[in-house]
Protein backbone atom coordinates (compact mmCIF):
# COMPACT_ATOMS: atom_id res chain seq x y z
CA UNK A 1 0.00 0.00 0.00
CA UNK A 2 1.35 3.48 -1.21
CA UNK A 3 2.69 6.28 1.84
CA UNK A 4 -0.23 9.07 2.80
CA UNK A 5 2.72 11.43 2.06
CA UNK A 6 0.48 13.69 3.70
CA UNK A 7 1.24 12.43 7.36
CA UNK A 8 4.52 12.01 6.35
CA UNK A 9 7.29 14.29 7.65
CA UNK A 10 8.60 16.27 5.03
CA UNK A 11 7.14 13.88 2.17
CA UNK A 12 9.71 10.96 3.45
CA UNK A 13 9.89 10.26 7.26
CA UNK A 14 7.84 8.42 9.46
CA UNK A 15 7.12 9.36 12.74
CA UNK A 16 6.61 5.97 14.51
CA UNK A 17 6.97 7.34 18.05
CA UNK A 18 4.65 6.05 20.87
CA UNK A 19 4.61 8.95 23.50
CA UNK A 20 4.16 13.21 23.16
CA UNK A 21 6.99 14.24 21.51
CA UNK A 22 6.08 18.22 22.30
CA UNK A 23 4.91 19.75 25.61
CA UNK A 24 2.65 23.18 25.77
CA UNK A 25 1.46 25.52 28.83
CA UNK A 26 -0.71 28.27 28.66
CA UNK A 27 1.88 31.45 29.23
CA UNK A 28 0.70 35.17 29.29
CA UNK A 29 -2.71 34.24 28.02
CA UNK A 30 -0.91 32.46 24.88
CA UNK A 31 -0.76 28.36 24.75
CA UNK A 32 3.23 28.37 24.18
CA UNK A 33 5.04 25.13 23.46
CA UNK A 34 7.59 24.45 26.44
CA UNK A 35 9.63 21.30 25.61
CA UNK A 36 10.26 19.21 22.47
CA UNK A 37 11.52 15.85 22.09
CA UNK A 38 15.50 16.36 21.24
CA UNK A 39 15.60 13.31 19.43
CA UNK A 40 12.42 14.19 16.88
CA UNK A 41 13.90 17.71 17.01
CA UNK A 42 17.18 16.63 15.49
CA UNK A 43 15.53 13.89 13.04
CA UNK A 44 13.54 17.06 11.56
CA UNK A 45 16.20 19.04 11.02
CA UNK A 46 18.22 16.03 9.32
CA UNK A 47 14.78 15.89 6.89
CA UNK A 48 14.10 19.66 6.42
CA UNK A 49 17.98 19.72 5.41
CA UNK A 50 16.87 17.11 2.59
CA UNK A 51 13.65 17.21 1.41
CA UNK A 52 12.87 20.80 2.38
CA UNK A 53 11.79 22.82 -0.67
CA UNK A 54 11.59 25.99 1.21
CA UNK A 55 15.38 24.84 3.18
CA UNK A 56 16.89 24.27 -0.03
CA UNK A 57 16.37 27.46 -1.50
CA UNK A 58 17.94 29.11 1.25
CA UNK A 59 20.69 26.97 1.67
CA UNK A 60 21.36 25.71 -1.33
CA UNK A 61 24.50 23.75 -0.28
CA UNK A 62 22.29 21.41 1.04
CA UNK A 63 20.80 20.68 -2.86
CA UNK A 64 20.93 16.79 -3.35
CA UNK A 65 21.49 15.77 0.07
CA UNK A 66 19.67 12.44 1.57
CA UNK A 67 18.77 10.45 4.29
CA UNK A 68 19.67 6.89 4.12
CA UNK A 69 16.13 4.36 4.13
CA UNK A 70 16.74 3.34 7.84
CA UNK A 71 17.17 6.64 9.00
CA UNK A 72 13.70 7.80 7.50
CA UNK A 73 11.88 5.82 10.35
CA UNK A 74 11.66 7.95 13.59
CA UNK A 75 12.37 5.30 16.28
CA UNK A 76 15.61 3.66 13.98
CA UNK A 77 17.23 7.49 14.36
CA UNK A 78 16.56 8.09 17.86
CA UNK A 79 18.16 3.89 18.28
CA UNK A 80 21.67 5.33 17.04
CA UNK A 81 21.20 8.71 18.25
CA UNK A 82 20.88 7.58 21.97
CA UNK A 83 24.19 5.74 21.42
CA UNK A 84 25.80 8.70 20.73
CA UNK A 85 27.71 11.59 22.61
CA UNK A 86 25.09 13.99 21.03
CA UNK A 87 24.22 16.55 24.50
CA UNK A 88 25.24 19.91 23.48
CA UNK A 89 27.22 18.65 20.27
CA UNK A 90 26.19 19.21 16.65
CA UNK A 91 25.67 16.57 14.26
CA UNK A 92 28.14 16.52 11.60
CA UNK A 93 27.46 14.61 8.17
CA UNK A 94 30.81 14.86 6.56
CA UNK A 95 33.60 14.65 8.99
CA UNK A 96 34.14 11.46 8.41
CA UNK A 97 33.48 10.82 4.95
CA UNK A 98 34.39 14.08 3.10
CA UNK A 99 32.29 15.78 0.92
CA UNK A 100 29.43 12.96 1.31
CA UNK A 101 25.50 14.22 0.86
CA UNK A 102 24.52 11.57 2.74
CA UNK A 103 23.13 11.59 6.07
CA UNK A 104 23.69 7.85 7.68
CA UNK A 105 24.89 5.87 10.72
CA UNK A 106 28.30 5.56 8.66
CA UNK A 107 28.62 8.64 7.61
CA UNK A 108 27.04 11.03 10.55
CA UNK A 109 28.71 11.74 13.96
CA UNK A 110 27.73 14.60 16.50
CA UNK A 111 30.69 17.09 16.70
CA UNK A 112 31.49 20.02 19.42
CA UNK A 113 30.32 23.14 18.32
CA UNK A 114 34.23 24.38 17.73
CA UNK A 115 34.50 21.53 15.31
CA UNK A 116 31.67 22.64 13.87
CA UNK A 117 32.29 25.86 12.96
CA UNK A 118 36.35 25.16 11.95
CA UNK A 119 34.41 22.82 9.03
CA UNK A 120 32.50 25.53 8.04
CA UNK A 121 33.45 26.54 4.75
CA UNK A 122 30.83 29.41 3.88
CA UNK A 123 30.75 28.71 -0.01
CA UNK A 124 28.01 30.80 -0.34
CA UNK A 125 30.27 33.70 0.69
CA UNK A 126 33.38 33.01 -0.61
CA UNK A 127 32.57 33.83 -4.23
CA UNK A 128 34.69 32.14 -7.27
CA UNK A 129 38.21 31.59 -5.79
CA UNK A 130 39.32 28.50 -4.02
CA UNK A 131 39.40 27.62 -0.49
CA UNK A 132 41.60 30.33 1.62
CA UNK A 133 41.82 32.57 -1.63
CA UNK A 134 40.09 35.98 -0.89
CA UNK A 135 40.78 38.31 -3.84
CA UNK A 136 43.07 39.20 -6.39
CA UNK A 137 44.72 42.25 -5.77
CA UNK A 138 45.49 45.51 -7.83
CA UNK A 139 49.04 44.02 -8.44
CA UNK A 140 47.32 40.33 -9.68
CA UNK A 141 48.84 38.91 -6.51
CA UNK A 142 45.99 36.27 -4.76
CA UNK A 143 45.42 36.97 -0.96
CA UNK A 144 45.47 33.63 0.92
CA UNK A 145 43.89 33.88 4.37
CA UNK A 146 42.86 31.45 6.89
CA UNK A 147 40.65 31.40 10.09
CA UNK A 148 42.59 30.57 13.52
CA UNK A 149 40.67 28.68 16.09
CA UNK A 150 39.30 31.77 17.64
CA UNK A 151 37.50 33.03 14.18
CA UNK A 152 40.00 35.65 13.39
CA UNK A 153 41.09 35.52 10.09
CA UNK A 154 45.30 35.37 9.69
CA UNK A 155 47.08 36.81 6.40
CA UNK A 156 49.51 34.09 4.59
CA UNK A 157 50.93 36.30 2.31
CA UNK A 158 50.20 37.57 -1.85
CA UNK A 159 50.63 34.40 -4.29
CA UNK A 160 51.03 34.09 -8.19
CA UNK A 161 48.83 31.80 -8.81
CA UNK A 162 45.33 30.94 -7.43
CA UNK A 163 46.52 27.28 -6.55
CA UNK A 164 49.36 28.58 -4.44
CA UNK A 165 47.61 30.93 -2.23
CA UNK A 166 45.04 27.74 -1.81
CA UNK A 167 47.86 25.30 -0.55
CA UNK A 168 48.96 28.28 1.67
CA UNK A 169 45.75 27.92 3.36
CA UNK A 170 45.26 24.41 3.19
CA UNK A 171 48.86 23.63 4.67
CA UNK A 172 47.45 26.15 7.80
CA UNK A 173 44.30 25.18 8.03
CA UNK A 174 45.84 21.37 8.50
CA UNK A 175 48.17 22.70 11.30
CA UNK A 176 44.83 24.47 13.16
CA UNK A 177 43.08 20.81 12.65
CA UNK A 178 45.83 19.02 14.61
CA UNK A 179 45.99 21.38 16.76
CA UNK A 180 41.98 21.29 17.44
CA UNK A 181 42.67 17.63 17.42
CA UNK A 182 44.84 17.47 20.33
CA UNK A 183 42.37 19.69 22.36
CA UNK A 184 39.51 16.98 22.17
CA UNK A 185 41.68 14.64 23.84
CA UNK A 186 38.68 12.11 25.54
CA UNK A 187 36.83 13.10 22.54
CA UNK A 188 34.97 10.30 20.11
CA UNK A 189 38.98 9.18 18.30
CA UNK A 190 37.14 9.31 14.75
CA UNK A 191 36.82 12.99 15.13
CA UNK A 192 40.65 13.70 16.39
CA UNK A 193 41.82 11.58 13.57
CA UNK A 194 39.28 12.64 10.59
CA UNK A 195 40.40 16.36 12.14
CA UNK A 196 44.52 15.24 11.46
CA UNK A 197 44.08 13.96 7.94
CA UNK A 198 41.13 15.94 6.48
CA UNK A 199 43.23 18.85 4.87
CA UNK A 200 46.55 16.73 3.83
């Protein structure tokens, strides 16, 4: 028999859970919703990221991303997710397996939020040069920068060539990795070591 895609979350997922997965109080006058499930919470998000129409044309990084089949079953996602180290962390899809558009057990691990945001690569923002390669100056030198651990972004110097200011940055932002690496000592050891060979 074919899906009601109509009770389906976001066309795909199916939410087989068998308790109240939000909470809601009357505040001010104004029925307000106090608590949600965190492990629905983050199982939407993983969806919207997908299968979101409205998502995807706001973050259109995101275009052609999936969920794998067992994760599109509620109670199969919150099964790994309560195996994980996942309180105050952020799930990361492609750590592990660069460049992957796949969200799966394989693939998926939840990451502190520095980790996070050192991954970050802000395409959208970096226009048409390479990783690490800002501009190309009035000279036609390229300006290779790279973010430090606390956000601020260093200078590595003025390049000929587009490819050299890129291995400038890539041969930093490898040292700022190991470096990360060795602060999440205790730390899940796929992250520490995806962290030391991601940017060789």
């Amino acid at each position: 028999m074919a899906r009601d895609k109509s009770r389906l979350v976001y066309g795909v997922g199916i939410n087989d859970a068998n308790y109240k997965l939000t909470k809601y109080e009357k505040i001010d006058d104004k029925i307000r919703q106090v608590w949600i499930c965190p492990f629905y919470q983050r199982w939407r998000h993983v969806l919207e990221r997908c299968y979101s129409e409205a998502f995807m044309k706001k973050n259109p990084t995101y275009a052609g991303c999936t969920v794998c089949e067992e994760w599109l079953v509620f109670s199969n996602f919150r099964s790994w997710m309560e195996e994980q180290d996942w309180e105050g962390n952020h799930l990361d899809k492609d750590l592990l397996v660069a460049g992957t558009k796949r969200y799966s057990p394989e693939t998926c691990v939840f990451v502190p939020m520095a980790v996070n945001s050192f991954l970050t690569d802000r395409a959208r923002f970096r226009g048409k040069y390479m990783l690490g390669v800002t501009y190309k100056d009035e000279q036609g030198k390229y300006i290779s920068q790279c973010c430090n651990l606390t956000g601020y972004a260093e200078f590595l110097g003025r390049f000929d060539t587009e490819i050299e200011a890129h291995l400038a940055w890539k041969a930093k932002k490898h040292e700022h990795a190991c470096t990360l690496a060795d602060r999440l000592d205790g730390y899940d050891p796929r992250i520490t070591q995806a962290l030391r060979t991601r940017y060789l």
